[in-house]
N, C-alpha and C. Protein backbone atom coordinates (compact mmCIF):
# COMPACT_ATOMS: atom_id res chain seq x y z
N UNK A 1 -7.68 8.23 -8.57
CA UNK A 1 -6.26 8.12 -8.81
C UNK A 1 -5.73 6.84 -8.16
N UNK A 2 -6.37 5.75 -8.20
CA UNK A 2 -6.06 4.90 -7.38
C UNK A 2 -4.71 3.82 -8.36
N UNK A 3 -4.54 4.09 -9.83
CA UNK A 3 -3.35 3.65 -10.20
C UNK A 3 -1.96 4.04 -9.98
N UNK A 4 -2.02 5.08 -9.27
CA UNK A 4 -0.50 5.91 -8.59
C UNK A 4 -1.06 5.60 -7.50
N UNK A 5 -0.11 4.95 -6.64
CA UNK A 5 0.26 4.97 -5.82
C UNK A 5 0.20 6.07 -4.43
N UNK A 6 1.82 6.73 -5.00
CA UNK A 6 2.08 7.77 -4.13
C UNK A 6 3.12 8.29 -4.84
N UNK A 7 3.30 9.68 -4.66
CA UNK A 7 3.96 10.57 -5.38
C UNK A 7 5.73 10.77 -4.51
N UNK A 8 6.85 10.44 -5.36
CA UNK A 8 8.21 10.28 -4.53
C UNK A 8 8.76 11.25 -4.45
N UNK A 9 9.25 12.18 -3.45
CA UNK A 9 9.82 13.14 -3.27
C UNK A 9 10.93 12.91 -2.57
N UNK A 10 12.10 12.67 -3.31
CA UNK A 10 13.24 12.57 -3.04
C UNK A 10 14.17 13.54 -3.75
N UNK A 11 15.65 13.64 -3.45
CA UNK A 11 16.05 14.89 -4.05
C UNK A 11 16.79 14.25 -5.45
N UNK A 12 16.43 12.83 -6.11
CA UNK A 12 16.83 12.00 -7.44
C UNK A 12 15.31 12.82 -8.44
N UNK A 13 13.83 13.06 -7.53
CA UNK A 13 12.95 12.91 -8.49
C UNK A 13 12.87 14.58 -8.26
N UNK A 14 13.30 15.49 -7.22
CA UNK A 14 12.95 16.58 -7.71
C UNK A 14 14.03 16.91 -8.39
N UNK A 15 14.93 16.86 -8.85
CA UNK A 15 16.33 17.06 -9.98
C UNK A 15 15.40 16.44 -11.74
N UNK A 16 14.98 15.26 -11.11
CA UNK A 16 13.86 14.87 -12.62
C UNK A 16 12.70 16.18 -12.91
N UNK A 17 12.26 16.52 -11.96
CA UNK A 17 11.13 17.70 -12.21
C UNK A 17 11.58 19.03 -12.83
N UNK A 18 12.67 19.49 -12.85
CA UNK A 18 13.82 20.29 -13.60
C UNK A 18 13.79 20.00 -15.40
N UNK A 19 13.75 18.69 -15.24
CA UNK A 19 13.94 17.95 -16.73
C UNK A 19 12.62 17.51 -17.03
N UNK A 20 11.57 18.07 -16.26
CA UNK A 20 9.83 17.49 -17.09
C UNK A 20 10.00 16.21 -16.50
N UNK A 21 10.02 15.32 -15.91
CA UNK A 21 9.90 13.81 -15.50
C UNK A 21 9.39 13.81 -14.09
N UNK A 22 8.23 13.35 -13.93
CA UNK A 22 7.49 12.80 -12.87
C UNK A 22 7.83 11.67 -12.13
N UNK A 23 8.02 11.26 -11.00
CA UNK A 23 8.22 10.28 -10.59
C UNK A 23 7.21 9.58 -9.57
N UNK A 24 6.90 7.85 -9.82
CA UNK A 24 5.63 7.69 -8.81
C UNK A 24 6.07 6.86 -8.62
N UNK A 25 4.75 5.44 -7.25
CA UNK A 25 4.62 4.52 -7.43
C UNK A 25 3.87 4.09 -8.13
N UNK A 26 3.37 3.11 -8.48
CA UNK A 26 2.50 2.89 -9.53
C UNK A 26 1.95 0.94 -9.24
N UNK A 27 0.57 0.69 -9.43
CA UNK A 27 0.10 -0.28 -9.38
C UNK A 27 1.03 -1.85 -9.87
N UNK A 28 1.64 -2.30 -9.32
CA UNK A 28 2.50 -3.66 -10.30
C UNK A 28 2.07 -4.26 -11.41
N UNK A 29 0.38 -3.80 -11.18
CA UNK A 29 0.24 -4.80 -12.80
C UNK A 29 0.24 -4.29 -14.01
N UNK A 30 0.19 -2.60 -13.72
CA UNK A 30 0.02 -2.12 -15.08
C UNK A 30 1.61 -1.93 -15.86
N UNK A 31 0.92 -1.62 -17.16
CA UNK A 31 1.77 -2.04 -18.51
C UNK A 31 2.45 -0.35 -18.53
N UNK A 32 2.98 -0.26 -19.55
CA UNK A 32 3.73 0.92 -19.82
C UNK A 32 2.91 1.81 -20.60
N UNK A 33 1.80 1.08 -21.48
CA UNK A 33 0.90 2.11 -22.59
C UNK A 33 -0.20 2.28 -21.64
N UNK A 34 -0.95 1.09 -20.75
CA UNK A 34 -1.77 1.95 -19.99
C UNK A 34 -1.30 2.89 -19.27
N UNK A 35 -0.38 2.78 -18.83
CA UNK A 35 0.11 4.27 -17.82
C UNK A 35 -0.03 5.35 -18.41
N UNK A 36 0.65 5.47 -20.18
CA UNK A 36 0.90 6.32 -20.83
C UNK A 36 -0.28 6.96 -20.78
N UNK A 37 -1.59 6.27 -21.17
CA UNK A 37 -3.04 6.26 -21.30
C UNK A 37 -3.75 7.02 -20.78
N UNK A 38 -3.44 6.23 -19.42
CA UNK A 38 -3.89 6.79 -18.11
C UNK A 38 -3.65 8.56 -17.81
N UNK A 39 -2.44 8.74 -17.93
CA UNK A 39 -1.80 9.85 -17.27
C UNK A 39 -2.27 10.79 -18.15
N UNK A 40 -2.33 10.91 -20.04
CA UNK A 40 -2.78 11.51 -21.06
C UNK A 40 -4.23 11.83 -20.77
N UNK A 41 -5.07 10.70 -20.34
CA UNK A 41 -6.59 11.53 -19.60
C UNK A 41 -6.78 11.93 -18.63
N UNK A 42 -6.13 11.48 -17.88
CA UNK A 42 -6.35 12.18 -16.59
C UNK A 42 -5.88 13.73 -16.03
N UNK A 43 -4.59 13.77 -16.80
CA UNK A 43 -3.82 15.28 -16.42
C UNK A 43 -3.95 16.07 -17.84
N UNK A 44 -4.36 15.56 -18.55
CA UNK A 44 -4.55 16.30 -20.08
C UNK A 44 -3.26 16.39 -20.62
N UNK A 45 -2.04 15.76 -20.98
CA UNK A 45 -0.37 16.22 -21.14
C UNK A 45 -0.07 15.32 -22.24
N UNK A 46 0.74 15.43 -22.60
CA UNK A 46 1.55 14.70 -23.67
C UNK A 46 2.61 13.77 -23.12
N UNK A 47 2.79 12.53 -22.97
CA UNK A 47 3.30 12.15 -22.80
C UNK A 47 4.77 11.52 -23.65
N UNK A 48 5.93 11.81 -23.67
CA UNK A 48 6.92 11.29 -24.72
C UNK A 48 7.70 10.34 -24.12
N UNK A 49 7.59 9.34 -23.03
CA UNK A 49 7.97 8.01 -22.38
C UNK A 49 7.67 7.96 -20.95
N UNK A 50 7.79 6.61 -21.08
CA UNK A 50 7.60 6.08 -19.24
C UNK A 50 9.10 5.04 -19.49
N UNK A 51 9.60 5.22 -18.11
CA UNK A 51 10.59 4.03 -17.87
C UNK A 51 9.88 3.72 -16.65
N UNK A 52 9.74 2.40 -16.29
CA UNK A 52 9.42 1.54 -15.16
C UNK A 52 10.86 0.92 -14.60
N UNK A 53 10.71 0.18 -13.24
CA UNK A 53 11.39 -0.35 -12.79
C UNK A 53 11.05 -1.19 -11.39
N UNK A 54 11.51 -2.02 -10.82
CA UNK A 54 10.59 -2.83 -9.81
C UNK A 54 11.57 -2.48 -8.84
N UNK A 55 10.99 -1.99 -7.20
CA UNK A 55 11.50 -1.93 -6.07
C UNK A 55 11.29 -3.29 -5.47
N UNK A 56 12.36 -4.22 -4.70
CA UNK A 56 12.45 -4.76 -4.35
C UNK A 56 11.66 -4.38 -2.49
N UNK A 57 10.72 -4.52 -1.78
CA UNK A 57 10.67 -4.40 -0.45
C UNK A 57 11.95 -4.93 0.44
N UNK A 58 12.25 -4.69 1.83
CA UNK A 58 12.68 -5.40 2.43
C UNK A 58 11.74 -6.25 3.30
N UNK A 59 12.23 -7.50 3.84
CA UNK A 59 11.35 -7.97 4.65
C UNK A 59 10.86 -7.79 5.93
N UNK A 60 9.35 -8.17 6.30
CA UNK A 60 9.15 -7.34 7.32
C UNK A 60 9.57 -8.53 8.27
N UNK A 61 9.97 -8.23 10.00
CA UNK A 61 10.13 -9.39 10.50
C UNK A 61 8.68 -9.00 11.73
N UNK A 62 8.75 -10.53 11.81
CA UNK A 62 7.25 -10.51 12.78
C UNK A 62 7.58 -11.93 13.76
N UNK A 63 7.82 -11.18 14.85
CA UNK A 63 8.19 -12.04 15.84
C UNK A 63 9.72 -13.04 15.15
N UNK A 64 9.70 -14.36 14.87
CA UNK A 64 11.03 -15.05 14.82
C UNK A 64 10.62 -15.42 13.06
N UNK A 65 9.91 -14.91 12.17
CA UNK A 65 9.64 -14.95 11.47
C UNK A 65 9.64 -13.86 9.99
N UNK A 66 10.63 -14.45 9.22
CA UNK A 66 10.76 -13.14 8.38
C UNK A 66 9.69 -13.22 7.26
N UNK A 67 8.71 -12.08 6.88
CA UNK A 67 7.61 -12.23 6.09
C UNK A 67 8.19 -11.37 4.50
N UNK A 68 8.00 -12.13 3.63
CA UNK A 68 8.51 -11.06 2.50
C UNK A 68 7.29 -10.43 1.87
N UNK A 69 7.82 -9.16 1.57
CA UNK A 69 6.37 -8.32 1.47
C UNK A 69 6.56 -8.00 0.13
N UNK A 70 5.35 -7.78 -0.82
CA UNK A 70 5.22 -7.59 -2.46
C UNK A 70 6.39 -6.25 -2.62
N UNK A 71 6.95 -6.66 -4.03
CA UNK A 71 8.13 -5.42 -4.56
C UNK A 71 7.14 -4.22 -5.54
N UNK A 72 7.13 -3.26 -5.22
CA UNK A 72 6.58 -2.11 -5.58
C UNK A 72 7.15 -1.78 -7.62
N UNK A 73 5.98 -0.82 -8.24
CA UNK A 73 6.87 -0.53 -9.11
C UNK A 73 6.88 0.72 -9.56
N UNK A 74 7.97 1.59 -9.57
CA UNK A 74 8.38 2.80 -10.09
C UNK A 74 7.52 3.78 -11.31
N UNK A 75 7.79 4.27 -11.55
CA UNK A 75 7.39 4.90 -12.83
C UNK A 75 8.16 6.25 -13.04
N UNK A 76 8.85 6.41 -14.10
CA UNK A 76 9.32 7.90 -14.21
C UNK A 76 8.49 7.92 -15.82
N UNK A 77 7.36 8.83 -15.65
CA UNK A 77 6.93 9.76 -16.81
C UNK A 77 7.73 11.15 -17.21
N UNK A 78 8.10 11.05 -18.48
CA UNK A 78 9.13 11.96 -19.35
C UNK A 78 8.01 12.95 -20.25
N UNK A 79 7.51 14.16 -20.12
CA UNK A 79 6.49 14.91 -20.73
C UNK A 79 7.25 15.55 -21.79
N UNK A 80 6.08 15.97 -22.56
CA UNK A 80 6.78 16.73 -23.63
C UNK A 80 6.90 18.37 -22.95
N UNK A 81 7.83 19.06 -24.12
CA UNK A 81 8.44 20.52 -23.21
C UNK A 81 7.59 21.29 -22.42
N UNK A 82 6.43 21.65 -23.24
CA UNK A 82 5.49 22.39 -22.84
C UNK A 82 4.55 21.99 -21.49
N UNK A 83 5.09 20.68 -21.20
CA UNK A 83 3.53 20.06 -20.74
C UNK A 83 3.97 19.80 -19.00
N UNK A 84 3.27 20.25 -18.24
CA UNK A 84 3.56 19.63 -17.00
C UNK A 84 2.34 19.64 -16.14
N UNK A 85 2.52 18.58 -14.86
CA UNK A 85 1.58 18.37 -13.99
C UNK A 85 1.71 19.06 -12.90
N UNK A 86 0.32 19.70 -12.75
CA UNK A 86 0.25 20.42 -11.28
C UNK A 86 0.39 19.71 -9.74
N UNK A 87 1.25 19.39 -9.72
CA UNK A 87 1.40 18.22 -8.23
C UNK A 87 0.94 19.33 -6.80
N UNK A 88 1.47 20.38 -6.46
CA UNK A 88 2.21 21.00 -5.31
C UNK A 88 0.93 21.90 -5.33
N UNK A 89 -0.22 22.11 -6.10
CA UNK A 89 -0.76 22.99 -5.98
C UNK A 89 -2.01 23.07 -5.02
N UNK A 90 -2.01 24.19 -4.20
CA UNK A 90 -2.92 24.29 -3.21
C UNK A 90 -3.94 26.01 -3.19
């Protein structure tokens, strides 16, 4: 699973999980159809959109020196009705 990132649990993406939409980080270089791709083999689901979006980092400071650190990128996957991913399960 090394193209996700990390999985966002905030109370914007569990309100999305209500409505079928996943929310991640996701690798910067990939495209919107590999994701689609990706996520369709890996979790077995139907996918009916991805919206992306780029997080800006803030900068880190290090000593008298401000370092700007790479901007992350989003992913909200939109499943079809039936279809969802087992995240929480233990």
């Amino acid at each position: 699973m090394e193209k996700s990132k990390n999985q966002m649990i905030t109370d914007k993406s569990i309100r999305l999980l209500q409505q079928n939409q996943y929310t991640s980080h996701v690798d910067s270089k990939l495209t919107k159809t590999k994701m689609k791709k990706w996520i369709e083999q890996f979790f077995n689901v139907r996918v009916d959109g991805i919206n992306t979006s780029r997080v800006a980092n803030d900068g880190k400071k290090n000593s008298k020196l401000n370092v700007n650190c790479r901007s992350r990128k989003k992913m909200i996957a939109r499943l079809r009705a039936n279809s969802f991913i087992p995240l929480f399960l233990n």
